[in-house]
PDB file of N, CA and C in Angstrom:
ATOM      1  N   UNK A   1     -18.128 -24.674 -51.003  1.00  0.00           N
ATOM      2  CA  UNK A   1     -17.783 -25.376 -49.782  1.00  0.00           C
ATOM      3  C   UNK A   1     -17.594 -26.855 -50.115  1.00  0.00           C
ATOM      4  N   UNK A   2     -16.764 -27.464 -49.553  1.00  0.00           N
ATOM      5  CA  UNK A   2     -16.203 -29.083 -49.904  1.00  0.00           C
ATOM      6  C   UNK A   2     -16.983 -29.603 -49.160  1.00  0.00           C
ATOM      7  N   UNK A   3     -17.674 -30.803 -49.655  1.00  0.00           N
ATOM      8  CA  UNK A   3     -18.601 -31.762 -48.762  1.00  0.00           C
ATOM      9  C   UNK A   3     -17.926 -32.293 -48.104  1.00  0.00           C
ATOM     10  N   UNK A   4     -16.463 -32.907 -47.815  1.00  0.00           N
ATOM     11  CA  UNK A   4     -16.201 -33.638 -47.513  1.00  0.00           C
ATOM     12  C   UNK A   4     -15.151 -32.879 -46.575  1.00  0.00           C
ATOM     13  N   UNK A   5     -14.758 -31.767 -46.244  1.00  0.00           N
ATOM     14  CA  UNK A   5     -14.268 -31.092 -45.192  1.00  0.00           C
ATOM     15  C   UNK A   5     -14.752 -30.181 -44.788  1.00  0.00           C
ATOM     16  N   UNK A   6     -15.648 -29.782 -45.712  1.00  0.00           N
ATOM     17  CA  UNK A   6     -16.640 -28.279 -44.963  1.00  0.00           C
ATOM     18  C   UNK A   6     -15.876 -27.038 -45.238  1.00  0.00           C
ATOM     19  N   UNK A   7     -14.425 -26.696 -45.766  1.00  0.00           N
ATOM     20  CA  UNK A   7     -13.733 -26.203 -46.434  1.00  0.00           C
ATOM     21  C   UNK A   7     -14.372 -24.855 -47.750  1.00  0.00           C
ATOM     22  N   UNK A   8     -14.376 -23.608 -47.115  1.00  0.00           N
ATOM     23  CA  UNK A   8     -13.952 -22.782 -48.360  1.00  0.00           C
ATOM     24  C   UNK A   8     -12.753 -22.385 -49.172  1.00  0.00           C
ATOM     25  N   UNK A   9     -11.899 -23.517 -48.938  1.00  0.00           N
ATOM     26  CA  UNK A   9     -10.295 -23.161 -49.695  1.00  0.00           C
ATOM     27  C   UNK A   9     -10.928 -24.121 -50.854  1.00  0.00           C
ATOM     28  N   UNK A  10     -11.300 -23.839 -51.935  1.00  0.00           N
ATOM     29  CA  UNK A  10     -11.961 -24.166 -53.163  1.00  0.00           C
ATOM     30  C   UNK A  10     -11.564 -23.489 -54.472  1.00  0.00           C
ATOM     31  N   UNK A  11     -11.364 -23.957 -55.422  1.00  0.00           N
ATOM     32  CA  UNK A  11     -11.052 -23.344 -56.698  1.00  0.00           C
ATOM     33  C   UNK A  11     -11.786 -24.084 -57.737  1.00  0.00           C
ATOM     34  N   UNK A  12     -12.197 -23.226 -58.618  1.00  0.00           N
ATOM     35  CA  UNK A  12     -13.275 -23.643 -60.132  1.00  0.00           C
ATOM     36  C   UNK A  12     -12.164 -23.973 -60.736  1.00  0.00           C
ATOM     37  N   UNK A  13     -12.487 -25.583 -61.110  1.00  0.00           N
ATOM     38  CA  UNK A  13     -12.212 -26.091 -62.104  1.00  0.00           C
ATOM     39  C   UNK A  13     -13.083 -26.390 -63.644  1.00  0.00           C
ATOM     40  N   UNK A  14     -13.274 -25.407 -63.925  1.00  0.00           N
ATOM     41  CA  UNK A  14     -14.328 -25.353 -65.262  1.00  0.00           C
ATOM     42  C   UNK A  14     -15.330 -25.952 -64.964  1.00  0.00           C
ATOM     43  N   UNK A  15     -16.679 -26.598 -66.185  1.00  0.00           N
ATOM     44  CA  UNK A  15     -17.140 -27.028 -65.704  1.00  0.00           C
ATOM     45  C   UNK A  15     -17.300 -28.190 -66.813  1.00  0.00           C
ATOM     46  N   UNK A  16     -18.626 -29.502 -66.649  1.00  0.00           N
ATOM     47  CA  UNK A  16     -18.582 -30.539 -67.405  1.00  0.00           C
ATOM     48  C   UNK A  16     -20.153 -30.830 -67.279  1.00  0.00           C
ATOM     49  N   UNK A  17     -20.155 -30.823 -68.830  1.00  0.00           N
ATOM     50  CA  UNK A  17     -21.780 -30.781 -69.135  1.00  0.00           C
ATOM     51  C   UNK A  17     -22.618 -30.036 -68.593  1.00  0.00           C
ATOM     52  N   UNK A  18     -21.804 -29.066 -68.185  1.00  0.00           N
ATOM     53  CA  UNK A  18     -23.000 -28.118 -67.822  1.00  0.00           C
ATOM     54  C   UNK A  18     -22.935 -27.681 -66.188  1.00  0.00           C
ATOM     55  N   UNK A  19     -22.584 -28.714 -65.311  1.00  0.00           N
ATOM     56  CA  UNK A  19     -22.102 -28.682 -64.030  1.00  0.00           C
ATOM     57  C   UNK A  19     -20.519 -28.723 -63.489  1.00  0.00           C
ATOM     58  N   UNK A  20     -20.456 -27.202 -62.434  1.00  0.00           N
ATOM     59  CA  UNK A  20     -19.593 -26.833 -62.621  1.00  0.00           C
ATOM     60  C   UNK A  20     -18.657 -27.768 -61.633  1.00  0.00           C
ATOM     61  N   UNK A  21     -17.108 -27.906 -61.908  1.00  0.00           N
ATOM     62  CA  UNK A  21     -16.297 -28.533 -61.045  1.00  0.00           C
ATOM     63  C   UNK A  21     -15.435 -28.275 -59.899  1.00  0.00           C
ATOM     64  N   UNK A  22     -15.458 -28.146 -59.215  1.00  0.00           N
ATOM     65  CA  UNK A  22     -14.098 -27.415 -58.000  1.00  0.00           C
ATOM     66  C   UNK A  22     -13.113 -28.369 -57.432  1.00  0.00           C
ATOM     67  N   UNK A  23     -12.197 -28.082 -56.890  1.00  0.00           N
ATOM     68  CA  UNK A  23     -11.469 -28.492 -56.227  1.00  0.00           C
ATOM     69  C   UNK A  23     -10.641 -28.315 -54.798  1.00  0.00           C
ATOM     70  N   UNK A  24     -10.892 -29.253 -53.792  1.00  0.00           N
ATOM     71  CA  UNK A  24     -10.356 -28.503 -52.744  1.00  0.00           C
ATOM     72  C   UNK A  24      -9.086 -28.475 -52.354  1.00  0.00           C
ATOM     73  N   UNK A  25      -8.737 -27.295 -52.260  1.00  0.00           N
ATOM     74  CA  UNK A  25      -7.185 -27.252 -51.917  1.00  0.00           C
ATOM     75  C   UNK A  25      -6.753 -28.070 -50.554  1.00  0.00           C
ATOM     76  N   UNK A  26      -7.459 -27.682 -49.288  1.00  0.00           N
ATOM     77  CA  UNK A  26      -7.098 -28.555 -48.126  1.00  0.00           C
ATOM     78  C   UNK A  26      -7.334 -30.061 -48.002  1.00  0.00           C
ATOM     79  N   UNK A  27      -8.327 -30.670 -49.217  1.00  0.00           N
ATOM     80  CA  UNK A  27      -8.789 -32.166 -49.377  1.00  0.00           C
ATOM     81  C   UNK A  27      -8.126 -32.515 -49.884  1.00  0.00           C
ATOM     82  N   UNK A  28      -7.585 -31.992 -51.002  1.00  0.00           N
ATOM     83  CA  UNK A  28      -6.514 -32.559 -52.314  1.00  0.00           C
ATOM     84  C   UNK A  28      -7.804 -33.695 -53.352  1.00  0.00           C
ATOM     85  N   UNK A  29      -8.893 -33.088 -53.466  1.00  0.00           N
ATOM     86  CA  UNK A  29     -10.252 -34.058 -53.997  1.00  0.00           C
ATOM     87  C   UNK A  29     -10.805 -33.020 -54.697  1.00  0.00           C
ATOM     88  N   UNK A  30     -11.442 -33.606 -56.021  1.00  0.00           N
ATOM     89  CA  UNK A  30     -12.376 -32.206 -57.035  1.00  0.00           C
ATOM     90  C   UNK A  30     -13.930 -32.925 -56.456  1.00  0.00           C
ATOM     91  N   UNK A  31     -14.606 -32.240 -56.832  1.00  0.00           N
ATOM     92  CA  UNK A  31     -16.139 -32.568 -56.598  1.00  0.00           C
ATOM     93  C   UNK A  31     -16.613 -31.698 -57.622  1.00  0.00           C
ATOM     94  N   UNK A  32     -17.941 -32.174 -57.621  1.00  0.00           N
ATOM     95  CA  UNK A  32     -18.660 -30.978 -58.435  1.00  0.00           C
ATOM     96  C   UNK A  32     -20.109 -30.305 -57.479  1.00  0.00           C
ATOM     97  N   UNK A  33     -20.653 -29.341 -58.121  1.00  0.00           N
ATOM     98  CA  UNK A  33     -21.849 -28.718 -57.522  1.00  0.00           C
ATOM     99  C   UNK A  33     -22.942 -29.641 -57.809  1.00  0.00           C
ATOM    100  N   UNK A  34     -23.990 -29.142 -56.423  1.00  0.00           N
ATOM    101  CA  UNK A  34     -25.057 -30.403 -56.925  1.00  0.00           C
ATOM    102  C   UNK A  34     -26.434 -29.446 -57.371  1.00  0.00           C
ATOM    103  N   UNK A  35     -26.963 -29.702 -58.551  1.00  0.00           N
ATOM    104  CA  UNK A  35     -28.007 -29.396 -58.655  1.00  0.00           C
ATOM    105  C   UNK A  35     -29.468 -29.461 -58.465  1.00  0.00           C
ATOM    106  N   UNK A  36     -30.207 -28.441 -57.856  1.00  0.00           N
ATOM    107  CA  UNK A  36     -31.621 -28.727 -57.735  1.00  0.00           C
ATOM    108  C   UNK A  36     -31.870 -29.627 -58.850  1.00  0.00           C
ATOM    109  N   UNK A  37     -33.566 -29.921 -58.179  1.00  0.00           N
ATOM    110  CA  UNK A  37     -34.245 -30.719 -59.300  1.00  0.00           C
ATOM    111  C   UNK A  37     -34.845 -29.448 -59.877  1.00  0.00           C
ATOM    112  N   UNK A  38     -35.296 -29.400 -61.196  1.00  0.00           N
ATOM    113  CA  UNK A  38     -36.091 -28.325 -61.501  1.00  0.00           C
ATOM    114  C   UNK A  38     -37.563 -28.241 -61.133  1.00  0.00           C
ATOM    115  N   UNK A  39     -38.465 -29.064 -60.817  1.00  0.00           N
ATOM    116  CA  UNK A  39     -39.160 -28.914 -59.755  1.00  0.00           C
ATOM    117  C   UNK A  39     -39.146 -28.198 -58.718  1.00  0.00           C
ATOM    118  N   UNK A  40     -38.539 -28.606 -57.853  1.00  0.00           N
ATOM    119  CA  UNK A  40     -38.206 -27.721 -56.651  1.00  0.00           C
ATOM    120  C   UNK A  40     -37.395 -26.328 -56.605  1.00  0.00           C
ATOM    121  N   UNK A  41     -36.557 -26.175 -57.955  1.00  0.00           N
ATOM    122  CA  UNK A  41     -36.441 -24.892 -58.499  1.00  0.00           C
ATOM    123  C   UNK A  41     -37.262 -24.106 -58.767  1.00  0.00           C
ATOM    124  N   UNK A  42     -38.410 -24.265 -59.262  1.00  0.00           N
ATOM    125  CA  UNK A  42     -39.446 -23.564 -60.116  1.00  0.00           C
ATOM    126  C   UNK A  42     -40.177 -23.519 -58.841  1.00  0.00           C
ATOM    127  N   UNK A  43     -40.396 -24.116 -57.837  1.00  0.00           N
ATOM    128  CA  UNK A  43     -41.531 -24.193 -56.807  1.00  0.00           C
ATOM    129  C   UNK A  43     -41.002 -23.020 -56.092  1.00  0.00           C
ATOM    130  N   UNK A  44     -39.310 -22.783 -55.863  1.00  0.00           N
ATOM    131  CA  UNK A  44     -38.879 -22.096 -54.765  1.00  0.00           C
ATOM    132  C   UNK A  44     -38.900 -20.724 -55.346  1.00  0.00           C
ATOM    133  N   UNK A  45     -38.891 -20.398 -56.548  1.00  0.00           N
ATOM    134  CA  UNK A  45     -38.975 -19.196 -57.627  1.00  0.00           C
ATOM    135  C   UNK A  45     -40.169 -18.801 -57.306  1.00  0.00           C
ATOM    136  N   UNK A  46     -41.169 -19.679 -57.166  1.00  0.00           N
ATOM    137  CA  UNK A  46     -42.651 -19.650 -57.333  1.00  0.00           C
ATOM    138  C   UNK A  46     -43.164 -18.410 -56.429  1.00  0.00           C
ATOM    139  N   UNK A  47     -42.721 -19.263 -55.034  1.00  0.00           N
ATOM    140  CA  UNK A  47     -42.554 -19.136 -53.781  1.00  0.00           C
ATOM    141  C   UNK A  47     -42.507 -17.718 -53.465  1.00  0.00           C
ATOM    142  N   UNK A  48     -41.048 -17.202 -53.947  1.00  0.00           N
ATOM    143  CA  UNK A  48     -40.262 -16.138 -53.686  1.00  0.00           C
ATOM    144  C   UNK A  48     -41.095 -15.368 -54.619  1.00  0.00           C
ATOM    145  N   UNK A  49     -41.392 -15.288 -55.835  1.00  0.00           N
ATOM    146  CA  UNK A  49     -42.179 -13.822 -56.289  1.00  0.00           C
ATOM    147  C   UNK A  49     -43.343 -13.833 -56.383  1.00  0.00           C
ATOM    148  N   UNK A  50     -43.913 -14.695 -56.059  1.00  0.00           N
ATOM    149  CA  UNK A  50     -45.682 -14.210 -55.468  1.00  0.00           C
ATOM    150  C   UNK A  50     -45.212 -13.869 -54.140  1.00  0.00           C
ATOM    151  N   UNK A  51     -44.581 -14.244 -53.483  1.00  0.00           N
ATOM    152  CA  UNK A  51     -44.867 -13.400 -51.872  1.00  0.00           C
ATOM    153  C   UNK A  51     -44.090 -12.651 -52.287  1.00  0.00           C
ATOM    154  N   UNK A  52     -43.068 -11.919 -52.703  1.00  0.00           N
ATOM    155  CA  UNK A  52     -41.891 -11.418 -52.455  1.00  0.00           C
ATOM    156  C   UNK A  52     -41.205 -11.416 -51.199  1.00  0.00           C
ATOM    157  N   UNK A  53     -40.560 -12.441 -50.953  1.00  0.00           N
ATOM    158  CA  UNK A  53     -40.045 -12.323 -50.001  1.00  0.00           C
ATOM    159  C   UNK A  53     -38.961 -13.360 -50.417  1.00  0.00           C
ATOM    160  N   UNK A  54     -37.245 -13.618 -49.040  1.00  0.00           N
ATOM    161  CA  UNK A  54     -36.609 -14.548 -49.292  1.00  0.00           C
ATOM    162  C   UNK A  54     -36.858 -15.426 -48.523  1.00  0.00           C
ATOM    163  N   UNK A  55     -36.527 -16.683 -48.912  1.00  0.00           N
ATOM    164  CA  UNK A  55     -36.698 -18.069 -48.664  1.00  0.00           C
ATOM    165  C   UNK A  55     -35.347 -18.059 -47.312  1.00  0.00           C
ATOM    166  N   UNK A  56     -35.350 -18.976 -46.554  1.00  0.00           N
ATOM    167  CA  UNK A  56     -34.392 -19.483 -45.203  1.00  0.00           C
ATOM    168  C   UNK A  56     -33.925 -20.709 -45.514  1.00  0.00           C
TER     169      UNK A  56
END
């Protein structure tokens, strides 16, 4: 989804260092994905398989 129109007309543009790039077709603008911190990755993992359950 494009941050900046809210847009799923999106296409992968590879990625760079590791984070991947897209581009929106209706923006005519690339962005990239934003990544958790790994903190709050590992907390939400945590989370999810001691309770088993999904997160909202």
């Amino acid at each position: 989804m494009c941050p900046n129109c809210q847009s799923n007309n999106t296409q992968n543009r590879g990625s760079r260092r590791g984070i991947k790039r897209y581009f929106c077709k209706d923006f005519k603008t690339s962005f990239i994905s934003k990544r958790r911190p790994k903190q709050l990755q590992s907390s939400i993992f945590k989370e999810y398989f001691l309770q088993r359950q999904t997160l909202q």
